[in-house]
PDB file of N, CA and C in Angstrom:
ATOM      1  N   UNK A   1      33.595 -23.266  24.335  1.00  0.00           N
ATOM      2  CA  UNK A   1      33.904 -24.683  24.281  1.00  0.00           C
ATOM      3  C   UNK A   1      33.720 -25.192  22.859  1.00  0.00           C
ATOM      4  N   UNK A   2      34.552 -26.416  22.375  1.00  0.00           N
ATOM      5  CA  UNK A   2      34.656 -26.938  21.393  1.00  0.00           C
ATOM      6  C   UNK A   2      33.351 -27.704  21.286  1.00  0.00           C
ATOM      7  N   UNK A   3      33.286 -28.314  19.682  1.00  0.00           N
ATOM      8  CA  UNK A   3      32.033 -29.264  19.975  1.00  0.00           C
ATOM      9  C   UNK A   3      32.813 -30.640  20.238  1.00  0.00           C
ATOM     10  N   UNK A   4      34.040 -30.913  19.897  1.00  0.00           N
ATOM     11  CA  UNK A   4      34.971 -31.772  20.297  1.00  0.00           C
ATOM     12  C   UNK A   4      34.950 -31.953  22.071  1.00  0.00           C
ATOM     13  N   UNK A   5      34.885 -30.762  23.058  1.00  0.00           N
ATOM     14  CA  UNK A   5      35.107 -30.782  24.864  1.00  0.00           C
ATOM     15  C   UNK A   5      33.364 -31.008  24.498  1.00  0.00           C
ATOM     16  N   UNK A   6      32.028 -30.485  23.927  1.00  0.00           N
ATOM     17  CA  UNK A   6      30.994 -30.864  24.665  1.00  0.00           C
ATOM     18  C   UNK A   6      31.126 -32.282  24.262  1.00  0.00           C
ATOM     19  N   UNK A   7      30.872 -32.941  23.229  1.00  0.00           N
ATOM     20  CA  UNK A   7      30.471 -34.659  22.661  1.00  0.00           C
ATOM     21  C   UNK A   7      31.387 -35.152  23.963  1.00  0.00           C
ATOM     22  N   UNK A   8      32.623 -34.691  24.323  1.00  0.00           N
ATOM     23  CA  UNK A   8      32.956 -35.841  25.507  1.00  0.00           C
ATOM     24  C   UNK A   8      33.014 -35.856  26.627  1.00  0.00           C
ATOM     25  N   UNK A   9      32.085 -34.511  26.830  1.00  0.00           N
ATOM     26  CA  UNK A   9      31.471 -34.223  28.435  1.00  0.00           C
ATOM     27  C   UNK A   9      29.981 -35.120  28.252  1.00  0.00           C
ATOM     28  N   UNK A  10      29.238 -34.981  27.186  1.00  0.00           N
ATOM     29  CA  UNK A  10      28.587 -35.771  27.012  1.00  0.00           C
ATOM     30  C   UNK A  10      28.358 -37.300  27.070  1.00  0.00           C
ATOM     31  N   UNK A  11      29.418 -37.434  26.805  1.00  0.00           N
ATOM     32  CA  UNK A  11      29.720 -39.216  26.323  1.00  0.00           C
ATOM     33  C   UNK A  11      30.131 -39.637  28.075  1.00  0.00           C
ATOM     34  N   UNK A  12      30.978 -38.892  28.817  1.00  0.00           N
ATOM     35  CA  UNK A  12      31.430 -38.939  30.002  1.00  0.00           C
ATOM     36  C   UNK A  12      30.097 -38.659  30.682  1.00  0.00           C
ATOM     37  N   UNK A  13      29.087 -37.848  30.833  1.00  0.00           N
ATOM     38  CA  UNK A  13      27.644 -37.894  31.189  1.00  0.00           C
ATOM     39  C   UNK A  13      26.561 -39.229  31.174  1.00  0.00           C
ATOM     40  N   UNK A  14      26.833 -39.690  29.939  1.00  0.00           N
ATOM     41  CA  UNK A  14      26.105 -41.091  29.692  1.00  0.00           C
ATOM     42  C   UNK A  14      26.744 -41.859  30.303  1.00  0.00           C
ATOM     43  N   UNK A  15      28.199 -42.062  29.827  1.00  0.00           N
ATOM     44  CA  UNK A  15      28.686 -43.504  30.547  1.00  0.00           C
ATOM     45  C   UNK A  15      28.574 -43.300  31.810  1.00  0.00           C
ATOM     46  N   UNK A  16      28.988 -42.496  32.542  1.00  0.00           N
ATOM     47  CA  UNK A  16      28.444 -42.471  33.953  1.00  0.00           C
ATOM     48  C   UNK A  16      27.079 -43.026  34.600  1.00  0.00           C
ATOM     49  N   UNK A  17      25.943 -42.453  33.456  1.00  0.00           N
ATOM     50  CA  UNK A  17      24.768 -42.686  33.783  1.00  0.00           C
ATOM     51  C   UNK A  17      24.616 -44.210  33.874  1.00  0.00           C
ATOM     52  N   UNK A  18      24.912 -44.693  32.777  1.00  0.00           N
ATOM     53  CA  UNK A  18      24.712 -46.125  32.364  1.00  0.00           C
ATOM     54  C   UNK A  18      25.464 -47.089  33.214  1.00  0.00           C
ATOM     55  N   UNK A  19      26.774 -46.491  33.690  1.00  0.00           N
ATOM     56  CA  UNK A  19      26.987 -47.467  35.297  1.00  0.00           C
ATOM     57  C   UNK A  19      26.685 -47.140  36.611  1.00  0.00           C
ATOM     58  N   UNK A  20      25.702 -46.140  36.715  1.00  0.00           N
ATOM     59  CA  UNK A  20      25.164 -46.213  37.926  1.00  0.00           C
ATOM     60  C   UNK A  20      23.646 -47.093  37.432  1.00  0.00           C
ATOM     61  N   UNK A  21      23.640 -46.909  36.619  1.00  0.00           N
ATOM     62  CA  UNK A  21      21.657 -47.669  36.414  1.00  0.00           C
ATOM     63  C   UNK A  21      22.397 -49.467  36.215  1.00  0.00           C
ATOM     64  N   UNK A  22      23.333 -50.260  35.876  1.00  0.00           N
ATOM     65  CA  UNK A  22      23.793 -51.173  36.327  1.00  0.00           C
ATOM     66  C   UNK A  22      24.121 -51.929  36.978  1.00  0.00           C
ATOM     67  N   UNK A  23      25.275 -50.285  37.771  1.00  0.00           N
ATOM     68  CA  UNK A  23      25.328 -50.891  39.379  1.00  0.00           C
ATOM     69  C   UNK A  23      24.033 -51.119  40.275  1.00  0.00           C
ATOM     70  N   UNK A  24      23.245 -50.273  40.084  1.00  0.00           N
ATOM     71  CA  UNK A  24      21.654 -50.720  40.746  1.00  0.00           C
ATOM     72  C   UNK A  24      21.300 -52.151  40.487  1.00  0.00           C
ATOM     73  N   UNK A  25      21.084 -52.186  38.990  1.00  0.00           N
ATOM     74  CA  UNK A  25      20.611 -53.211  38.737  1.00  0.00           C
ATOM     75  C   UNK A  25      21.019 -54.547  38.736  1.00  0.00           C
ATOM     76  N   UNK A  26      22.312 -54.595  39.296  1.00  0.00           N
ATOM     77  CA  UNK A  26      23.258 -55.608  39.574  1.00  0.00           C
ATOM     78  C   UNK A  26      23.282 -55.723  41.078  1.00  0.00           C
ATOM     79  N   UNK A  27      23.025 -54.477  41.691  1.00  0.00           N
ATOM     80  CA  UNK A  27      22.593 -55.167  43.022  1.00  0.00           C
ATOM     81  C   UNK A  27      21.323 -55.833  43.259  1.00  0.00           C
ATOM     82  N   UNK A  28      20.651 -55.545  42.730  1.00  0.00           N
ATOM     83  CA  UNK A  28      18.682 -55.714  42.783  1.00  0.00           C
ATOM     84  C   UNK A  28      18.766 -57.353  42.540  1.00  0.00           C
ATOM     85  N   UNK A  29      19.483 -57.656  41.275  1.00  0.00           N
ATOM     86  CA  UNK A  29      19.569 -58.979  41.206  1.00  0.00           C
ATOM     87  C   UNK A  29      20.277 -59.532  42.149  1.00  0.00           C
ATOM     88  N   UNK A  30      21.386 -59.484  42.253  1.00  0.00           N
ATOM     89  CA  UNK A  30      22.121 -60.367  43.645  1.00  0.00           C
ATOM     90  C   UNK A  30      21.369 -60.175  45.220  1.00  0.00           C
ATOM     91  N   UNK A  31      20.580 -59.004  45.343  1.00  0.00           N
ATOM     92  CA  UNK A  31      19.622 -59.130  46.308  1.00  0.00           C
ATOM     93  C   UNK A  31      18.427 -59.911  46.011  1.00  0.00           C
ATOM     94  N   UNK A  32      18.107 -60.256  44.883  1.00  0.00           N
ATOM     95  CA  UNK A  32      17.178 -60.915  44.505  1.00  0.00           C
ATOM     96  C   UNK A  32      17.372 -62.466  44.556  1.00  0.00           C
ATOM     97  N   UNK A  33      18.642 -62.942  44.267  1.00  0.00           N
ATOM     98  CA  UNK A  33      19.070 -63.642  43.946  1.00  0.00           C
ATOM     99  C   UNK A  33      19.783 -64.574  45.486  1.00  0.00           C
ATOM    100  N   UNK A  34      19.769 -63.421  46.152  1.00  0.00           N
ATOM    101  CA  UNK A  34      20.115 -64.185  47.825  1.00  0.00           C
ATOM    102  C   UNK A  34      18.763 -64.370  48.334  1.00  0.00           C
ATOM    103  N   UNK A  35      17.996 -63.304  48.188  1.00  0.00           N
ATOM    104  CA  UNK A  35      16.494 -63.534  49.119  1.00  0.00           C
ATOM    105  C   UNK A  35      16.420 -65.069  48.452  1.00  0.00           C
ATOM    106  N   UNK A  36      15.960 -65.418  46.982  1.00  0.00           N
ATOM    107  CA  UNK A  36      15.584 -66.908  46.200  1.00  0.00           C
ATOM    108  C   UNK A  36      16.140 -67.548  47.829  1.00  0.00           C
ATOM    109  N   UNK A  37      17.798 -67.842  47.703  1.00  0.00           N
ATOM    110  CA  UNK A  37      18.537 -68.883  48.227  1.00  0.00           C
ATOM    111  C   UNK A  37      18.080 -68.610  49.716  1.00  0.00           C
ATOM    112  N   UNK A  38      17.850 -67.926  50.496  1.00  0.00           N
ATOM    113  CA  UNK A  38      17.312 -67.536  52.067  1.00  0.00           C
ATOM    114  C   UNK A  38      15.996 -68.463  51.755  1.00  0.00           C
ATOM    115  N   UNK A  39      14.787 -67.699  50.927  1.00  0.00           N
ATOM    116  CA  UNK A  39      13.659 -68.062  50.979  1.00  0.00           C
ATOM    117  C   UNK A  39      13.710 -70.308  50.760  1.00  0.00           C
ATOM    118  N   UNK A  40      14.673 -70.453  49.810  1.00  0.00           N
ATOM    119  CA  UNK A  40      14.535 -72.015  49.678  1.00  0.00           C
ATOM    120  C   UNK A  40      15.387 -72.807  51.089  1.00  0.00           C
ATOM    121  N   UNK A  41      16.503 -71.740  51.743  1.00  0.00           N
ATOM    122  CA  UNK A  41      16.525 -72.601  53.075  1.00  0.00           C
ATOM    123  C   UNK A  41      15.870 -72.601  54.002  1.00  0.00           C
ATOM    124  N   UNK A  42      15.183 -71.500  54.297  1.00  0.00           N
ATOM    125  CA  UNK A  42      13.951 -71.545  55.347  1.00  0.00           C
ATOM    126  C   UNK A  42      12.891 -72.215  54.968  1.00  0.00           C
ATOM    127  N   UNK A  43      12.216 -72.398  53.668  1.00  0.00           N
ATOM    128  CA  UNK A  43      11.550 -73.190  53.763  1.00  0.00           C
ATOM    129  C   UNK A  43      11.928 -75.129  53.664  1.00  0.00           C
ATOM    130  N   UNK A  44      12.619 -75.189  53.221  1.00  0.00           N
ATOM    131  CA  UNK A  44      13.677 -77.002  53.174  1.00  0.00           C
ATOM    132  C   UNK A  44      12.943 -77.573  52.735  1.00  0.00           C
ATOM    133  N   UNK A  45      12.240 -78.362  53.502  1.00  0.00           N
ATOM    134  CA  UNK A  45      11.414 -79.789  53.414  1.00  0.00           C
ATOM    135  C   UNK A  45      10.042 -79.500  52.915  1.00  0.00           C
ATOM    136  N   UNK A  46       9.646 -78.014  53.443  1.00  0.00           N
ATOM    137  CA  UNK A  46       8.018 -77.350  52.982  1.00  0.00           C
ATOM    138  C   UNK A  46       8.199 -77.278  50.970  1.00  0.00           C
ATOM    139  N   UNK A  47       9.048 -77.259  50.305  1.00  0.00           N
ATOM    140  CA  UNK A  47       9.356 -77.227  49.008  1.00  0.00           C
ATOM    141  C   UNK A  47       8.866 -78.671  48.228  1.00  0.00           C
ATOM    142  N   UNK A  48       8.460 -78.635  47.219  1.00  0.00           N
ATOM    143  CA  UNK A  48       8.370 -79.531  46.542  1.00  0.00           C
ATOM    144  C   UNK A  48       9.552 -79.865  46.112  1.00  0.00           C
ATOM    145  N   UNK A  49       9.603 -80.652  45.212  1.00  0.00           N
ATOM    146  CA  UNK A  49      11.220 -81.207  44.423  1.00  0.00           C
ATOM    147  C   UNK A  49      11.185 -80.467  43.101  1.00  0.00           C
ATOM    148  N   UNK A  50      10.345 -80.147  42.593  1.00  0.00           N
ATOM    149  CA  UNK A  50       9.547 -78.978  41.588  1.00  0.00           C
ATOM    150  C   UNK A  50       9.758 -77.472  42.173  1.00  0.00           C
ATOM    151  N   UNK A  51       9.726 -77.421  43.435  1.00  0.00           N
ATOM    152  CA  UNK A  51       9.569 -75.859  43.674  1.00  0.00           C
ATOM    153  C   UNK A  51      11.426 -75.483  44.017  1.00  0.00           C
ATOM    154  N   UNK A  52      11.507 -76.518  44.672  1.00  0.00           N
ATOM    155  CA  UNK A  52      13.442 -76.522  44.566  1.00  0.00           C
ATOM    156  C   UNK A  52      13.844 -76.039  43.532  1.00  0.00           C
ATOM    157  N   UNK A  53      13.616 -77.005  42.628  1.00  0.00           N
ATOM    158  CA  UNK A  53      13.860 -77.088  41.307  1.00  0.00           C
ATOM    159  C   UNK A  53      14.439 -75.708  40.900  1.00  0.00           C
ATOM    160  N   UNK A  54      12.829 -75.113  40.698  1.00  0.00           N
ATOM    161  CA  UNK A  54      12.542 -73.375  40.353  1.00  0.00           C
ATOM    162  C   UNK A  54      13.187 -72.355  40.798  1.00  0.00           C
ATOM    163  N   UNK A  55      12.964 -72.812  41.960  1.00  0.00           N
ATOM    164  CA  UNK A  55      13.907 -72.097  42.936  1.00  0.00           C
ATOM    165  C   UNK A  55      15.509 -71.513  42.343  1.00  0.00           C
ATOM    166  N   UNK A  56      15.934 -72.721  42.405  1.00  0.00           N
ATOM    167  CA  UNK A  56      17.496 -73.077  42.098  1.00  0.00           C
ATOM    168  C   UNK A  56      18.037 -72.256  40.711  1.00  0.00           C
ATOM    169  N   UNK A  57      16.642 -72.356  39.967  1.00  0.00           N
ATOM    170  CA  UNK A  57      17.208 -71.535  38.321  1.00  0.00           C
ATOM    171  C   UNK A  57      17.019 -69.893  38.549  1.00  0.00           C
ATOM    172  N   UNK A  58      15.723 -69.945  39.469  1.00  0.00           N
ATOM    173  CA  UNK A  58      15.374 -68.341  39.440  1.00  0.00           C
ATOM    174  C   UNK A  58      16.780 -67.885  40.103  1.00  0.00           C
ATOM    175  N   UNK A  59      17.211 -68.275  41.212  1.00  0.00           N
ATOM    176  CA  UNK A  59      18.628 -67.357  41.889  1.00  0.00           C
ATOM    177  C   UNK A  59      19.966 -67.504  40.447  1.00  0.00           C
ATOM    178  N   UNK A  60      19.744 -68.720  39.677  1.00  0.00           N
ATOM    179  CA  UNK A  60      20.853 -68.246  38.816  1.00  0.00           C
ATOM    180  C   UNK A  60      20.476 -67.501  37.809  1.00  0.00           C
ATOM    181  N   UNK A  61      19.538 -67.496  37.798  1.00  0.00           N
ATOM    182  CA  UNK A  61      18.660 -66.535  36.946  1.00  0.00           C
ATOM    183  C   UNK A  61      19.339 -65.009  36.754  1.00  0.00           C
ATOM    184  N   UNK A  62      19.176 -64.610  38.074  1.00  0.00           N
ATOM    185  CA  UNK A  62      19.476 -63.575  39.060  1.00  0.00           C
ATOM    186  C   UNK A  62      20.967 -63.357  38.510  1.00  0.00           C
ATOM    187  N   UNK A  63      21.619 -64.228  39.526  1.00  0.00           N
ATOM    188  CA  UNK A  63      23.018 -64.366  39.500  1.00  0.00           C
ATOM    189  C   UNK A  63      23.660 -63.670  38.145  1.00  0.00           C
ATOM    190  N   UNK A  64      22.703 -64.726  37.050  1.00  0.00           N
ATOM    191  CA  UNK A  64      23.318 -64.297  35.375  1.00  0.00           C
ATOM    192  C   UNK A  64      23.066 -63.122  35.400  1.00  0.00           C
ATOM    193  N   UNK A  65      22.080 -62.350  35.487  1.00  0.00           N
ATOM    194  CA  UNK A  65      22.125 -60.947  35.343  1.00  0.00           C
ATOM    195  C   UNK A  65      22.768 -60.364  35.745  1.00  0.00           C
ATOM    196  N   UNK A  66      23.143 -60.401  36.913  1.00  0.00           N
ATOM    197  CA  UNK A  66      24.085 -59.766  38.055  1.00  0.00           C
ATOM    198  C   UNK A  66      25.459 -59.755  37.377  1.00  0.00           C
ATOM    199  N   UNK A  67      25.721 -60.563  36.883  1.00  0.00           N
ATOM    200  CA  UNK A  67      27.472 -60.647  36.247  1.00  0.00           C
ATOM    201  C   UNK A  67      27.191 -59.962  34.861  1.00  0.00           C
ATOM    202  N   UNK A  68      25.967 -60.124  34.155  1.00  0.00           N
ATOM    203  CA  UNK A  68      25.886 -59.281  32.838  1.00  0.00           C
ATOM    204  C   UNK A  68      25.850 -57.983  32.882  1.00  0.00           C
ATOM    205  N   UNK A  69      25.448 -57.473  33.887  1.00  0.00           N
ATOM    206  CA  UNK A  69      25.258 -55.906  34.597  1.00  0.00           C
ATOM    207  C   UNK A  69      26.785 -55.560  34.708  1.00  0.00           C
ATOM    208  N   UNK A  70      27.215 -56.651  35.008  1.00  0.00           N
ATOM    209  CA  UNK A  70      28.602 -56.030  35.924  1.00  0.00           C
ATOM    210  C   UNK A  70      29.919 -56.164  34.850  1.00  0.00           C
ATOM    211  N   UNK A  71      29.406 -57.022  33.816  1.00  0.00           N
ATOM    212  CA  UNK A  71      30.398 -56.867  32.375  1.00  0.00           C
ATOM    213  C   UNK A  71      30.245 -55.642  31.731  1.00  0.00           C
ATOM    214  N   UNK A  72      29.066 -55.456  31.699  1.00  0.00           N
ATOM    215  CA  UNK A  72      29.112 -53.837  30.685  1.00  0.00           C
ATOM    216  C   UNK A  72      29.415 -53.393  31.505  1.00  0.00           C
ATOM    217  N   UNK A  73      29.253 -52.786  32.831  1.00  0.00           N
ATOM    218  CA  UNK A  73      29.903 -51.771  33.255  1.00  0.00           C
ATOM    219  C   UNK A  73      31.827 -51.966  32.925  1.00  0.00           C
ATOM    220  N   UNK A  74      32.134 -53.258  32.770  1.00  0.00           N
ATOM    221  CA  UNK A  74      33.933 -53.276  32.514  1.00  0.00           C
ATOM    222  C   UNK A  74      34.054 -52.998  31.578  1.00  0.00           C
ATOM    223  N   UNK A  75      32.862 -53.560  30.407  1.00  0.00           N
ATOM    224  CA  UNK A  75      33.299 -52.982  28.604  1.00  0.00           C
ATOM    225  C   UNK A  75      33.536 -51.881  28.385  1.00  0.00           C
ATOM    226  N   UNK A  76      32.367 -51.135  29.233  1.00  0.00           N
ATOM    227  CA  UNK A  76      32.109 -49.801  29.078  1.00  0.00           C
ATOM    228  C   UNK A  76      33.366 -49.485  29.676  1.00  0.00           C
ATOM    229  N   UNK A  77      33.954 -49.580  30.058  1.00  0.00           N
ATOM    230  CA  UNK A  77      34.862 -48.421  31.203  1.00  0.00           C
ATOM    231  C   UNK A  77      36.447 -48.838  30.619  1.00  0.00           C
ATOM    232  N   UNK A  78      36.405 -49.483  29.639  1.00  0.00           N
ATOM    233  CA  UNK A  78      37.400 -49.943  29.225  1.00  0.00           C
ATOM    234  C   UNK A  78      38.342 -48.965  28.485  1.00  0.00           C
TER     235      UNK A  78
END
């Protein structure tokens, strides 16, 4: 084999790697990011207007990650 066929069995090795550790981590957040929104409707009225609040940023919190995870994996694969 060339060192030209290993560098892009290699490079094809990483990028692979790097969108499966994404795709994980892009689910973790959007699971994270639904439990937030579950956990603030079951509790409703038990919330402060402060804990809403928190609430509300931590799931977009989430959310943002979740779509930043899910852009590199498109850059990458581009």
């Amino acid at each position: 084999m060339s060192k030209d066929t290993l560098d892009k069995a290699a490079d094809a090795v990483k990028r692979t790697t790097d969108n499966v550790k994404d795709a994980i981590h892009e689910g973790q957040h959007r699971t994270a990011a639904e439990a937030e929104k579950a956990r603030r409707e079951s509790l409703g009225g038990e919330l402060s207007g402060t804990e809403k609040a928190k609430s509300v940023v931590n799931e977009a919190k989430h959310r943002t990650q979740a779509e930043i995870d899910a852009a590199k994996r498109d850059l990458r694969n581009r």
